[in-house]
N, C-alpha and C. Protein backbone atom coordinates (compact mmCIF):
# COMPACT_ATOMS: atom_id res chain seq x y z
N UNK A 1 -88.68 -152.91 43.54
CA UNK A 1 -89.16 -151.83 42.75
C UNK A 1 -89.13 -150.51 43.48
N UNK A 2 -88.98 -150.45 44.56
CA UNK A 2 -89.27 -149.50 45.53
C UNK A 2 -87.95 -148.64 45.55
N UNK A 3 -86.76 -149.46 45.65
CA UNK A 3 -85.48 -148.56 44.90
C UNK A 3 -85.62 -148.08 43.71
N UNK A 4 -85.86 -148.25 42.98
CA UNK A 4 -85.92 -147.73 41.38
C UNK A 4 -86.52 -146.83 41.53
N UNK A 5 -87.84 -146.49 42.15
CA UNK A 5 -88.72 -145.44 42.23
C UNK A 5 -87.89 -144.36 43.15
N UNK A 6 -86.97 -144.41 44.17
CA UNK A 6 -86.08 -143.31 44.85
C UNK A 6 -85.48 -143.10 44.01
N UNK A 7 -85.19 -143.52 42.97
CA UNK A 7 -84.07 -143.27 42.30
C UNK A 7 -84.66 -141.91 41.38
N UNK A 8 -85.38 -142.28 40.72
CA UNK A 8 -86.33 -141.60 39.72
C UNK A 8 -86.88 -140.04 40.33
N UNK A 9 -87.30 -140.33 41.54
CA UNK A 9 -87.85 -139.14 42.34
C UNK A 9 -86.39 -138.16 42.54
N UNK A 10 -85.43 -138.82 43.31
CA UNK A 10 -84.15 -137.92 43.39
C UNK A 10 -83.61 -137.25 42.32
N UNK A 11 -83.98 -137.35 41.21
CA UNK A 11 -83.36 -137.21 39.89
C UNK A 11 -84.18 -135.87 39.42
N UNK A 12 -85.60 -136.46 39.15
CA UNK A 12 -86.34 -134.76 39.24
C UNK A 12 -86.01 -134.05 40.01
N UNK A 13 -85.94 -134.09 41.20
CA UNK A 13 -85.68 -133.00 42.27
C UNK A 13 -84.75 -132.32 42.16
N UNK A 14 -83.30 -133.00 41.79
CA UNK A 14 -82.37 -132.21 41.00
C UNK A 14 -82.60 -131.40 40.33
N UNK A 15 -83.22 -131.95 39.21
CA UNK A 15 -83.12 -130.96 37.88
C UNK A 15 -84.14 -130.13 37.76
N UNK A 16 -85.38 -130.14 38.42
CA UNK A 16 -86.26 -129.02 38.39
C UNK A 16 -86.20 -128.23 39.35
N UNK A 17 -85.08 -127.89 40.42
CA UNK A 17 -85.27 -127.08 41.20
C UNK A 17 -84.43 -126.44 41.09
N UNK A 18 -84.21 -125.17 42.08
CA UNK A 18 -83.27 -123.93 42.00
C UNK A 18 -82.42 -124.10 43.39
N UNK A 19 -81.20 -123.76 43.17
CA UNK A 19 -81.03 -123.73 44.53
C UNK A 19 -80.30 -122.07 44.57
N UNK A 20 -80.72 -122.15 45.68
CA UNK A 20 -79.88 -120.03 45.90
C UNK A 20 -78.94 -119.91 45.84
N UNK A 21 -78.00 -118.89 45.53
CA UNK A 21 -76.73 -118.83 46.02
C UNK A 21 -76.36 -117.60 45.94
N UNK A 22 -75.59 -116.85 47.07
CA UNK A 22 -75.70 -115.05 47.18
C UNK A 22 -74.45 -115.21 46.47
N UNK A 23 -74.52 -113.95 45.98
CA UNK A 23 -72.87 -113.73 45.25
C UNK A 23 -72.53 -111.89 45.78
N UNK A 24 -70.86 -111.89 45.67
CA UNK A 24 -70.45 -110.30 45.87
C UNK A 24 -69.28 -110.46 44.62
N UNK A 25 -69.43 -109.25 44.71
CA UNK A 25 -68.28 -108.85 43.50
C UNK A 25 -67.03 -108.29 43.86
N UNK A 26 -65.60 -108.03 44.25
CA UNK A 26 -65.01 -107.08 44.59
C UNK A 26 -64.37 -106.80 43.31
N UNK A 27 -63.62 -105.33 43.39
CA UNK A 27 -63.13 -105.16 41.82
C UNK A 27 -61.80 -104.08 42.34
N UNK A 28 -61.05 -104.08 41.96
CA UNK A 28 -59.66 -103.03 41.62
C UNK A 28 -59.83 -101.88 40.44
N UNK A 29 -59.17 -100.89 40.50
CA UNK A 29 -59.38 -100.14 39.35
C UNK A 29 -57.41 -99.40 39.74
N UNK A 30 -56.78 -98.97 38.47
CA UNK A 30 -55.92 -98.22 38.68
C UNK A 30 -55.75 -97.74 37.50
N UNK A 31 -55.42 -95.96 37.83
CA UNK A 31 -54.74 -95.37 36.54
C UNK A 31 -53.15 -95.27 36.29
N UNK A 32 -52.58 -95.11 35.19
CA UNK A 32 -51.25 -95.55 34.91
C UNK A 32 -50.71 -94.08 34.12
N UNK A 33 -49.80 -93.27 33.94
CA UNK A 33 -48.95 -92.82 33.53
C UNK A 33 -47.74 -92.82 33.67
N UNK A 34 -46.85 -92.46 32.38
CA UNK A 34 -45.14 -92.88 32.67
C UNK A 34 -44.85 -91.47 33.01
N UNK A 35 -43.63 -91.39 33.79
CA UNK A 35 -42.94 -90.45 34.49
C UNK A 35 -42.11 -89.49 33.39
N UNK A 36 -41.81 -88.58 33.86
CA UNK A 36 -40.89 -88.00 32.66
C UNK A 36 -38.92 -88.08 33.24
N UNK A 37 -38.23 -88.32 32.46
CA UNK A 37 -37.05 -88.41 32.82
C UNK A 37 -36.25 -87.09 31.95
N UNK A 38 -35.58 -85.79 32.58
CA UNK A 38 -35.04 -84.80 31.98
C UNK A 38 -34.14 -84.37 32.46
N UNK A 39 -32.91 -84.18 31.94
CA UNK A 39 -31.42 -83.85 33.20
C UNK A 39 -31.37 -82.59 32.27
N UNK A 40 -30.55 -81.67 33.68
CA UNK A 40 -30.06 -80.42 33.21
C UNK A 40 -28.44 -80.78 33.38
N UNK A 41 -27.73 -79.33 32.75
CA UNK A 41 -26.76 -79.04 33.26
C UNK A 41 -26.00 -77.77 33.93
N UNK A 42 -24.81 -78.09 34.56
CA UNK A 42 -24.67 -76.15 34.90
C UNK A 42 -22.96 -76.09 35.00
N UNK A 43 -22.68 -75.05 34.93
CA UNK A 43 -21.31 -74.67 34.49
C UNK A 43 -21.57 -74.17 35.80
N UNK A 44 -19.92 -73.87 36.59
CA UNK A 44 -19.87 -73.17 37.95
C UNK A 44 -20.76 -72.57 38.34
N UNK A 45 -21.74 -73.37 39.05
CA UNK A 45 -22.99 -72.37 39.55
C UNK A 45 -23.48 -71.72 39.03
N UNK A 46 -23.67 -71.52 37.28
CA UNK A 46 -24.60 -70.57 36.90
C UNK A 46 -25.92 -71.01 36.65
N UNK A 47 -26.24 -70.64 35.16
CA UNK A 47 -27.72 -70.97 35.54
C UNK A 47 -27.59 -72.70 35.19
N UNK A 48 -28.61 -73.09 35.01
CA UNK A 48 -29.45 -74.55 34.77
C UNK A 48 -30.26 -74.67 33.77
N UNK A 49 -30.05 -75.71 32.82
CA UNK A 49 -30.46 -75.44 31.81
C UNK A 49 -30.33 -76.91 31.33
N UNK A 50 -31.74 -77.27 30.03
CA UNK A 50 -31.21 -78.33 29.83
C UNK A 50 -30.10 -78.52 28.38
N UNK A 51 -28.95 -79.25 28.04
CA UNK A 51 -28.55 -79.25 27.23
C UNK A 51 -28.15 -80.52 26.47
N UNK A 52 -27.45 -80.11 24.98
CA UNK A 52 -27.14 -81.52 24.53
C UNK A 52 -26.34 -81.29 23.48
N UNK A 53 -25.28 -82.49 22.89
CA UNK A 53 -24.00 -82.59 22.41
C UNK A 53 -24.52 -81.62 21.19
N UNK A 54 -25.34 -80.93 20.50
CA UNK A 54 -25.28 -80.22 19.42
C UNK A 54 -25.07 -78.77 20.29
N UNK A 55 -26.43 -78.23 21.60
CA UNK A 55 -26.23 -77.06 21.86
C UNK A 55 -25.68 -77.41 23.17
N UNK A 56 -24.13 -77.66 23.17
CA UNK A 56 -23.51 -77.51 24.88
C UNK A 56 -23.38 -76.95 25.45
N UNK A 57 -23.45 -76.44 27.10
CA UNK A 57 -22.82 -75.18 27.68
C UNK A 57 -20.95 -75.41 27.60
N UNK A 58 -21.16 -74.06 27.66
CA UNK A 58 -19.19 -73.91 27.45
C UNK A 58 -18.73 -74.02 28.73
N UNK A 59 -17.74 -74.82 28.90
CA UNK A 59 -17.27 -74.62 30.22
C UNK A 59 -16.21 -73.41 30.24
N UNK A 60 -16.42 -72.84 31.85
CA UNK A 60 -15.45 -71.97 32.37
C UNK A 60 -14.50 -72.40 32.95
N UNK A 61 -13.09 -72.03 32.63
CA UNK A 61 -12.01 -72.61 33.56
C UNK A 61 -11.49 -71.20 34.71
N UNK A 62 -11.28 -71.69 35.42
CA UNK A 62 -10.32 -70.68 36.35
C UNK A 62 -9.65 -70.00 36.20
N UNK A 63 -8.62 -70.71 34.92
CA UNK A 63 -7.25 -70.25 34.51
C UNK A 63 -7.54 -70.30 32.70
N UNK A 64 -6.99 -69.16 32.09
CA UNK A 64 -7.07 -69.21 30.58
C UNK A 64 -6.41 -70.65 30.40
N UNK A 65 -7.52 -71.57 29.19
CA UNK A 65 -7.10 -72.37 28.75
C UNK A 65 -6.45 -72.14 27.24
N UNK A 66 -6.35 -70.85 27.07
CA UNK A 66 -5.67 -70.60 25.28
C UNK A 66 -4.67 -70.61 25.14
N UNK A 67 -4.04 -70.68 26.13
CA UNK A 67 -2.16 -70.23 25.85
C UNK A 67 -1.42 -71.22 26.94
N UNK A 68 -2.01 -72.23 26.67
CA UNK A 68 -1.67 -73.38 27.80
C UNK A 68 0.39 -73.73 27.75
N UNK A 69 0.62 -73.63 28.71
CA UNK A 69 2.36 -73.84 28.01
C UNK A 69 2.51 -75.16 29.03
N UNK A 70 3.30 -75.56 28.59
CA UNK A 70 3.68 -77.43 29.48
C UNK A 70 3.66 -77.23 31.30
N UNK A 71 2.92 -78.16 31.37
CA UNK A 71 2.82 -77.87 33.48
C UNK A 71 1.73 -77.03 33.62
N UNK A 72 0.43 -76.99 32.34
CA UNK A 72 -0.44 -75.83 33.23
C UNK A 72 -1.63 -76.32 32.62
N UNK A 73 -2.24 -76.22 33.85
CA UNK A 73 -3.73 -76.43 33.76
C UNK A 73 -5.07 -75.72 34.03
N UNK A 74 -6.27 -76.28 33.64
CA UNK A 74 -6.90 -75.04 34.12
C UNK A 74 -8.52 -76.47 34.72
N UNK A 75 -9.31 -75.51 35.64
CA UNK A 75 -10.16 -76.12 36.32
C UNK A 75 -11.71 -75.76 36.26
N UNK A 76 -12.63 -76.58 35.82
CA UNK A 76 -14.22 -75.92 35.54
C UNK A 76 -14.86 -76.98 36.24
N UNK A 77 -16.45 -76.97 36.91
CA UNK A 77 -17.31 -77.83 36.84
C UNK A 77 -18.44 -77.74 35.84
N UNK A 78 -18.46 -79.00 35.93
CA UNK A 78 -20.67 -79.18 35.12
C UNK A 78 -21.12 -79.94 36.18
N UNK A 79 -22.04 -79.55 36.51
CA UNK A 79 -22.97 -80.24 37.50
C UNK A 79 -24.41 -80.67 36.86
N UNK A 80 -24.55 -82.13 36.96
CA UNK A 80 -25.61 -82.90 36.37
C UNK A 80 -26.75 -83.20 36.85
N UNK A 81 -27.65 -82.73 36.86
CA UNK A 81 -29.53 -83.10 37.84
C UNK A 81 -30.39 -83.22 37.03
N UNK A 82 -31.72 -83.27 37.47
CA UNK A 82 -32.57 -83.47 36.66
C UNK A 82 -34.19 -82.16 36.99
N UNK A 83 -34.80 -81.94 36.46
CA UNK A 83 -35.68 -80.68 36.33
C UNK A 83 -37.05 -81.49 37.39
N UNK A 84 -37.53 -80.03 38.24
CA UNK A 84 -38.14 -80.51 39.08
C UNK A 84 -39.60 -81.42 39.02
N UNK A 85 -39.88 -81.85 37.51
CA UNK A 85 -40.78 -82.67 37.52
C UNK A 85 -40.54 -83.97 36.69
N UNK A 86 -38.65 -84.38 37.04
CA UNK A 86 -38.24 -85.81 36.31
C UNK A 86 -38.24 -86.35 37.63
N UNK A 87 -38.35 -87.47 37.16
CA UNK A 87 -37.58 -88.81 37.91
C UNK A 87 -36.35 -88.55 38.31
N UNK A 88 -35.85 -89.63 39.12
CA UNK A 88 -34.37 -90.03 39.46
C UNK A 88 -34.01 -90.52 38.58
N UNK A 89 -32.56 -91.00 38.37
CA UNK A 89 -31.56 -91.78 37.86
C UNK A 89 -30.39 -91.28 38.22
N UNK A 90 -29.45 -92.11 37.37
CA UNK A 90 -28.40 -92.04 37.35
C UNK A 90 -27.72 -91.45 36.17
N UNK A 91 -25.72 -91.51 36.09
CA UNK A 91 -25.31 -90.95 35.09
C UNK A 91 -24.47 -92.72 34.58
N UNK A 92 -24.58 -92.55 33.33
CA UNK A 92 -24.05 -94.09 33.41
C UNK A 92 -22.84 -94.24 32.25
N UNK A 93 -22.56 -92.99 31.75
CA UNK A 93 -21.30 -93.08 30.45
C UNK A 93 -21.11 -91.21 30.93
N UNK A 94 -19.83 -91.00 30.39
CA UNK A 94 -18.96 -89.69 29.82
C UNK A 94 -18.44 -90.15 28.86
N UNK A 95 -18.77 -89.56 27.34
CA UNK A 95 -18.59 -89.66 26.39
C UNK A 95 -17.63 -88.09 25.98
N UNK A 96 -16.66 -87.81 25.61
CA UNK A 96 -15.90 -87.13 24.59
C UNK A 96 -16.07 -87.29 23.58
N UNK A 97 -15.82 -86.28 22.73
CA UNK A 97 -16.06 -86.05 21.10
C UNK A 97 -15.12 -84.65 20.65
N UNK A 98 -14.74 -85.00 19.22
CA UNK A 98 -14.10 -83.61 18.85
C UNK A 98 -12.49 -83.77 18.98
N UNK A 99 -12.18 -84.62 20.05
CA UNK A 99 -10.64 -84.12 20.15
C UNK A 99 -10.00 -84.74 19.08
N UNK A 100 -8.72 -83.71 18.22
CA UNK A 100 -8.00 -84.68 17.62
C UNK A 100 -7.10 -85.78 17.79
N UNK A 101 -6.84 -86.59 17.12
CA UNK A 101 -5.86 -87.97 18.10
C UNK A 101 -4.80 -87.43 18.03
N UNK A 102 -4.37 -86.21 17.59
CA UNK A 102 -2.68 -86.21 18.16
C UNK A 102 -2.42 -84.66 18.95
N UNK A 103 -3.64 -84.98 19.73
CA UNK A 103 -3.74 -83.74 20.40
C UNK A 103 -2.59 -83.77 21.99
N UNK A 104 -2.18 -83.10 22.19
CA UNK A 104 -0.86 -83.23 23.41
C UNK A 104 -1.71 -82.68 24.23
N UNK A 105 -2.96 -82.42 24.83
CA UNK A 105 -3.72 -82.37 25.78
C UNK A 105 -4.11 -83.12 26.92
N UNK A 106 -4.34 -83.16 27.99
CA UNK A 106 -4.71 -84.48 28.79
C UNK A 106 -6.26 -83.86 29.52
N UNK A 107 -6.61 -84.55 30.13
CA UNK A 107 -7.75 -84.20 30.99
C UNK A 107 -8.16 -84.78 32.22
N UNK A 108 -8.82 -85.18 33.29
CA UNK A 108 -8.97 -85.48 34.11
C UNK A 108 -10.38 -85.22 34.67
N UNK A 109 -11.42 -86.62 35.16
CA UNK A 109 -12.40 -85.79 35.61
C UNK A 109 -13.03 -86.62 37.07
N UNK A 110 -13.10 -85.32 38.18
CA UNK A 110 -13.48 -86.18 39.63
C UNK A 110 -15.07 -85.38 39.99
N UNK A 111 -15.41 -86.69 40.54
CA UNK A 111 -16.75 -85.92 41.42
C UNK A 111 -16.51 -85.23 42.33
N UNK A 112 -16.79 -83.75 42.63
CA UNK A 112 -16.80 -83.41 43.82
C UNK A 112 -17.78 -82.72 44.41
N UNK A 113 -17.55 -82.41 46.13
CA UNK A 113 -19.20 -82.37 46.41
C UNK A 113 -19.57 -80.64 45.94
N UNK A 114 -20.97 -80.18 46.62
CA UNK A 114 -21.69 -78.95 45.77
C UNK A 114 -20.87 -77.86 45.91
N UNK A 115 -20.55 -77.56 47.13
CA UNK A 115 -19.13 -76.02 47.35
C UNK A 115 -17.95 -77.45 48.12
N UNK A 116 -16.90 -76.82 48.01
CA UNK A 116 -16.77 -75.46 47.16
C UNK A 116 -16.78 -75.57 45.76
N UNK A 117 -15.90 -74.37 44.95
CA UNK A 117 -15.58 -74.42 43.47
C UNK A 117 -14.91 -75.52 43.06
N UNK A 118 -14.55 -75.57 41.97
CA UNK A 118 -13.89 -76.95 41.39
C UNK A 118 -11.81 -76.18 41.28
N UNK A 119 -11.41 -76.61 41.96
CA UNK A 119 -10.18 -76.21 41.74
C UNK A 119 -9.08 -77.06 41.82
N UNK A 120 -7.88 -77.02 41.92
CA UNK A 120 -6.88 -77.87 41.98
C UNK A 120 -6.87 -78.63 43.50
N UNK A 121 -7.69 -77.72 44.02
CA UNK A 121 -7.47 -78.40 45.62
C UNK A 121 -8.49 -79.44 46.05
N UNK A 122 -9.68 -78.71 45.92
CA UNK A 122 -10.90 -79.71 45.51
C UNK A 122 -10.84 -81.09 44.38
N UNK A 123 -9.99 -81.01 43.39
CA UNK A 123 -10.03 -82.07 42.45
C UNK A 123 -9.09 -83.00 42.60
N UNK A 124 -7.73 -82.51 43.66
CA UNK A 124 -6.70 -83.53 44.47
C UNK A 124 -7.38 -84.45 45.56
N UNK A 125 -7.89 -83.24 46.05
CA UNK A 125 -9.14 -83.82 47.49
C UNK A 125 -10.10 -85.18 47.60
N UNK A 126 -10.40 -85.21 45.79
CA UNK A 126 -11.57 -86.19 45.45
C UNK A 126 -10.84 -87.54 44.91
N UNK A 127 -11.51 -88.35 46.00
CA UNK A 127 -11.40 -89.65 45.64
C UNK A 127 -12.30 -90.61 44.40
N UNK A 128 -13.53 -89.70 44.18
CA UNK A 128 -14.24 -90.55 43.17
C UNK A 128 -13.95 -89.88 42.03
N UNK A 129 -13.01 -91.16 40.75
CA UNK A 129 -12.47 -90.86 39.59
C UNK A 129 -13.00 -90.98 39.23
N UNK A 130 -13.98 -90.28 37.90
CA UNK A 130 -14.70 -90.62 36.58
C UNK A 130 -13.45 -91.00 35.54
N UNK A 131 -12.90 -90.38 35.07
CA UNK A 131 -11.56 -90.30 33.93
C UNK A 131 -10.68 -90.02 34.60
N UNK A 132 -9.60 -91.25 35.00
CA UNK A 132 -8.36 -90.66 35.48
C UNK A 132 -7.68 -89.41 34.94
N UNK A 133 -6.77 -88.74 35.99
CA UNK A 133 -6.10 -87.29 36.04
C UNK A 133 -4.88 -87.82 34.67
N UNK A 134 -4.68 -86.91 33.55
CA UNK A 134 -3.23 -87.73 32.69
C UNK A 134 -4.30 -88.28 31.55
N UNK A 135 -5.32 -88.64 31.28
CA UNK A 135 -5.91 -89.27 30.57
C UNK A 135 -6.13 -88.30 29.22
N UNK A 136 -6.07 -88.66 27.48
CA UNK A 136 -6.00 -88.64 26.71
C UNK A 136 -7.48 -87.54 26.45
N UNK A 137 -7.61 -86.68 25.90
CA UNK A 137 -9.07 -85.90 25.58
C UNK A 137 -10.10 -86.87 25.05
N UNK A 138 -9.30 -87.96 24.11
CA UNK A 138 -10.69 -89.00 24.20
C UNK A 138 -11.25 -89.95 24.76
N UNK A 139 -10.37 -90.54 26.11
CA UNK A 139 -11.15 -90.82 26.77
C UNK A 139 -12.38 -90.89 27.33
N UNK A 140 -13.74 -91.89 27.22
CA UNK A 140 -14.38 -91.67 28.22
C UNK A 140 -14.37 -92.72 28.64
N UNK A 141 -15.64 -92.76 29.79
CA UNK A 141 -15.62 -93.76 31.00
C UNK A 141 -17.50 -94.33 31.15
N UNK A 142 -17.36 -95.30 31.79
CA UNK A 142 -18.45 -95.84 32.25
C UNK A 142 -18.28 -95.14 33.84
N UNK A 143 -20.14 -94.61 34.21
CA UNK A 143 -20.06 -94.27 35.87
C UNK A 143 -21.22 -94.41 36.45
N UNK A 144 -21.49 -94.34 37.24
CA UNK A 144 -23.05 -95.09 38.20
C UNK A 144 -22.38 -93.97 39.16
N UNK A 145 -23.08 -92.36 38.58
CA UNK A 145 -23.30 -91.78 40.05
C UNK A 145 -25.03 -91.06 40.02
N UNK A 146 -25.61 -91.51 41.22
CA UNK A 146 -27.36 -91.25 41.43
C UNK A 146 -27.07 -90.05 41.20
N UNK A 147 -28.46 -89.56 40.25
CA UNK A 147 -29.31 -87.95 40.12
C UNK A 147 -30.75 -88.28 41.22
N UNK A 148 -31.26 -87.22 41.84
CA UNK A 148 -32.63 -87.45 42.31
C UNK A 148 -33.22 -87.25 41.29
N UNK A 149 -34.63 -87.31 41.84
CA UNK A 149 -35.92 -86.73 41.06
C UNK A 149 -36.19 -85.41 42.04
N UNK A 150 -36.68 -85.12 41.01
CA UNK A 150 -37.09 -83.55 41.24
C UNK A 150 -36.29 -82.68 41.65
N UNK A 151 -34.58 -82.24 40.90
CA UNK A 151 -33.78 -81.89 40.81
C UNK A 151 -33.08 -82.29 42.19
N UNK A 152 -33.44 -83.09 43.12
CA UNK A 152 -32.55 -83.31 44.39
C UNK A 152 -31.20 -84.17 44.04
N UNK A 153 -30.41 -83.99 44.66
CA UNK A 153 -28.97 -84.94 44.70
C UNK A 153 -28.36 -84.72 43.42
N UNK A 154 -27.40 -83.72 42.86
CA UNK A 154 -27.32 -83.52 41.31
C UNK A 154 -25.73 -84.23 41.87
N UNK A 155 -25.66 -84.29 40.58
CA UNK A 155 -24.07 -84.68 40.72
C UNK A 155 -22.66 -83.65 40.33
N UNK A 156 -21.82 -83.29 40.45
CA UNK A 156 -21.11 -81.98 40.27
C UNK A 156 -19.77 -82.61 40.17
N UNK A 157 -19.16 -82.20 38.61
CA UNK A 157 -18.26 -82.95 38.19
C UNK A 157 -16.79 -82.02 37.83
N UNK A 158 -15.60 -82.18 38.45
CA UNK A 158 -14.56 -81.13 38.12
C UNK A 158 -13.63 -81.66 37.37
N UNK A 159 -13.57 -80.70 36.46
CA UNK A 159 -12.72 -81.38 35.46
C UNK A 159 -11.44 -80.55 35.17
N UNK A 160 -10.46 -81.55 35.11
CA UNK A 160 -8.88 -80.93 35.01
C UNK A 160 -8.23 -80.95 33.43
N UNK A 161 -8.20 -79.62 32.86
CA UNK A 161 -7.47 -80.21 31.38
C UNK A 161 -6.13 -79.45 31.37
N UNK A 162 -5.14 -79.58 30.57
CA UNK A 162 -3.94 -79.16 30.38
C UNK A 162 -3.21 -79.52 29.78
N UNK A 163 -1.73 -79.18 29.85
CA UNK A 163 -0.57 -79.47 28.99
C UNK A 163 -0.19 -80.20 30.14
N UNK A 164 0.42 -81.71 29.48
CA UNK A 164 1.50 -82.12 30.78
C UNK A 164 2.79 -81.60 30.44
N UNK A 165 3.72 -81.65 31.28
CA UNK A 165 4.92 -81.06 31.55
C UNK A 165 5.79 -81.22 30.81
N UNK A 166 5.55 -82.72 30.42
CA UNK A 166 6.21 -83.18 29.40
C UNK A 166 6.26 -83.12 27.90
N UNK A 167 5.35 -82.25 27.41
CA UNK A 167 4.80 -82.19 26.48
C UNK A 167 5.81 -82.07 24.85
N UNK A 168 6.11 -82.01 24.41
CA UNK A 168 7.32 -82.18 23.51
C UNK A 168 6.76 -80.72 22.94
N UNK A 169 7.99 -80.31 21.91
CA UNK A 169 7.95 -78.76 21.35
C UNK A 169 6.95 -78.88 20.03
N UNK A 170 6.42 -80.02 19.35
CA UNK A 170 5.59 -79.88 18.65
C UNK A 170 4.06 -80.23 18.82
N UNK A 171 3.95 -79.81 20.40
CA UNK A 171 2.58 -79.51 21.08
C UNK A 171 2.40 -77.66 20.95
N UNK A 172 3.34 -77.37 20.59
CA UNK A 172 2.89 -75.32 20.06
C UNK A 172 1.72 -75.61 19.16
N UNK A 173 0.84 -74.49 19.48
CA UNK A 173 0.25 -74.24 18.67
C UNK A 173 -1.00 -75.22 18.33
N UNK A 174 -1.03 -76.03 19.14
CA UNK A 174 -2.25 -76.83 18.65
C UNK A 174 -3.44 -76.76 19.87
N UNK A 175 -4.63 -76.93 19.02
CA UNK A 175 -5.74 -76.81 19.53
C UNK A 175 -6.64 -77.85 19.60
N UNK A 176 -7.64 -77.84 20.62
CA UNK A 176 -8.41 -78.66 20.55
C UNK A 176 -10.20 -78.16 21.14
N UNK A 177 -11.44 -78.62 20.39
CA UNK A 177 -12.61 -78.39 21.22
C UNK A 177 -13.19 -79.87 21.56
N UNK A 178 -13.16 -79.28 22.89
CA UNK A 178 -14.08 -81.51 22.85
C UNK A 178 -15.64 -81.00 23.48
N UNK A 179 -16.43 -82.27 22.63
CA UNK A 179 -17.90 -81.68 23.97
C UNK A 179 -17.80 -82.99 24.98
N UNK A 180 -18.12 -82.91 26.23
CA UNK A 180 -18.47 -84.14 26.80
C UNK A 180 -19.86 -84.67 26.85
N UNK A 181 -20.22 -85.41 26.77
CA UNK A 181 -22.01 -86.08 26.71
C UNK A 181 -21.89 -86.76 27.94
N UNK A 182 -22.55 -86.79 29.11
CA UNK A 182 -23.40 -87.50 29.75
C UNK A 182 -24.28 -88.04 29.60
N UNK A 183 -24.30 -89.38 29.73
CA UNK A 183 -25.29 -89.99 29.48
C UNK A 183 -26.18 -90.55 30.90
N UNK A 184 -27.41 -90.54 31.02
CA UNK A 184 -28.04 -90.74 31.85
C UNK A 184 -29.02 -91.95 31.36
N UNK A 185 -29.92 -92.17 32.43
CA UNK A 185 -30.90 -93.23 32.40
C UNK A 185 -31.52 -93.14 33.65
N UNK A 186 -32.98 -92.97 33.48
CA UNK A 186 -33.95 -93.20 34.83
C UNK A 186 -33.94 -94.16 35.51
N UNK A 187 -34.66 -94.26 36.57
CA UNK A 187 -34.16 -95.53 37.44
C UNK A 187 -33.07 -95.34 38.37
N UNK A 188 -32.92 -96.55 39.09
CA UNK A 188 -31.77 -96.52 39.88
C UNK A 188 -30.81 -98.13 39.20
């Protein structure tokens, strides 16, 4: 009987008593906002500005592009960044628009670095092709070249358009306006 009775006693003691136990809390807290992502553009070093396929900047060429005759070309940059309170990214498409398909035009477009100007010498010089040199006005291309954030590292793009040499006699007289779109995306 004397077991039964430990048994009984251990059992209250359990359940009517308290036992202590210290506790701590630790805790995290963080605030969250999204970044802004905004690219500009710029025609030969002028100003900076942001733009888009309805209001484009016009490019400047070197050489009149109106009276283009077979064998002549003419040379402009746009240079692509982003405004000093975006993010980084990249440029990831050149899109054309506008040209007609039986336009006897060609175009060509290379990265090159910030100076000098974009010219025939500079755009032979450059090894990184966006749109091969000879290529059709509607061409575009897929490209992965980095923008910084906070306008650092822009990208500066020279572009070659013209008559090729070859151009047959019922390239007189015809015209063409193309816009190009860059397309970007934040991130790397």
């Amino acid at each position: 009987m004397a077991g039964a009775g430990v048994l009984v006693i251990g059992a209250c003691a359990t359940a009517g008593s308290t036992l202590a136990a210290w506790t701590d809390d630790e805790a995290a807290q963080a605030s969250f906002s999204s970044g802004v992502f905004v690219t500009t553009g710029q025609v030969n070093n002028g100003a900076v500005q942001t733009t888009s396929a309805q209001d484009p900047k016009q490019l400047s060429f070197d050489t009149t592009v109106t009276a283009l005759l077979p064998g002549s070309y003419g040379y402009s940059s746009f240079t692509v960044g982003t405004t000093s309170a975006s993010v980084g990214g990249k440029i990831v498409s050149v899109t054309p628009s506008g040209a007609p398909s039986d336009t006897p035009f060609t175009q060509g477009i290379r990265v090159i670095p910030a100076t000098p100007t974009c010219s025939q010498t500079t755009f032979d010089a450059s090894s990184t092709v966006v749109v091969p040199d000879g290529s059709s006005l509607a061409q575009g291309a897929t490209a992965s070249q980095a923008i910084g954030a906070a306008g650092g590292s822009p990208v500066r793009y020279c572009f070659k358009v013209g008559l090729p040499s070859s151009a047959p006699n019922s390239a007189q007289g015809k015209s063409a306006t193309v816009t190009w779109t860059f397309s970007a995306q934040a991130g790397s």
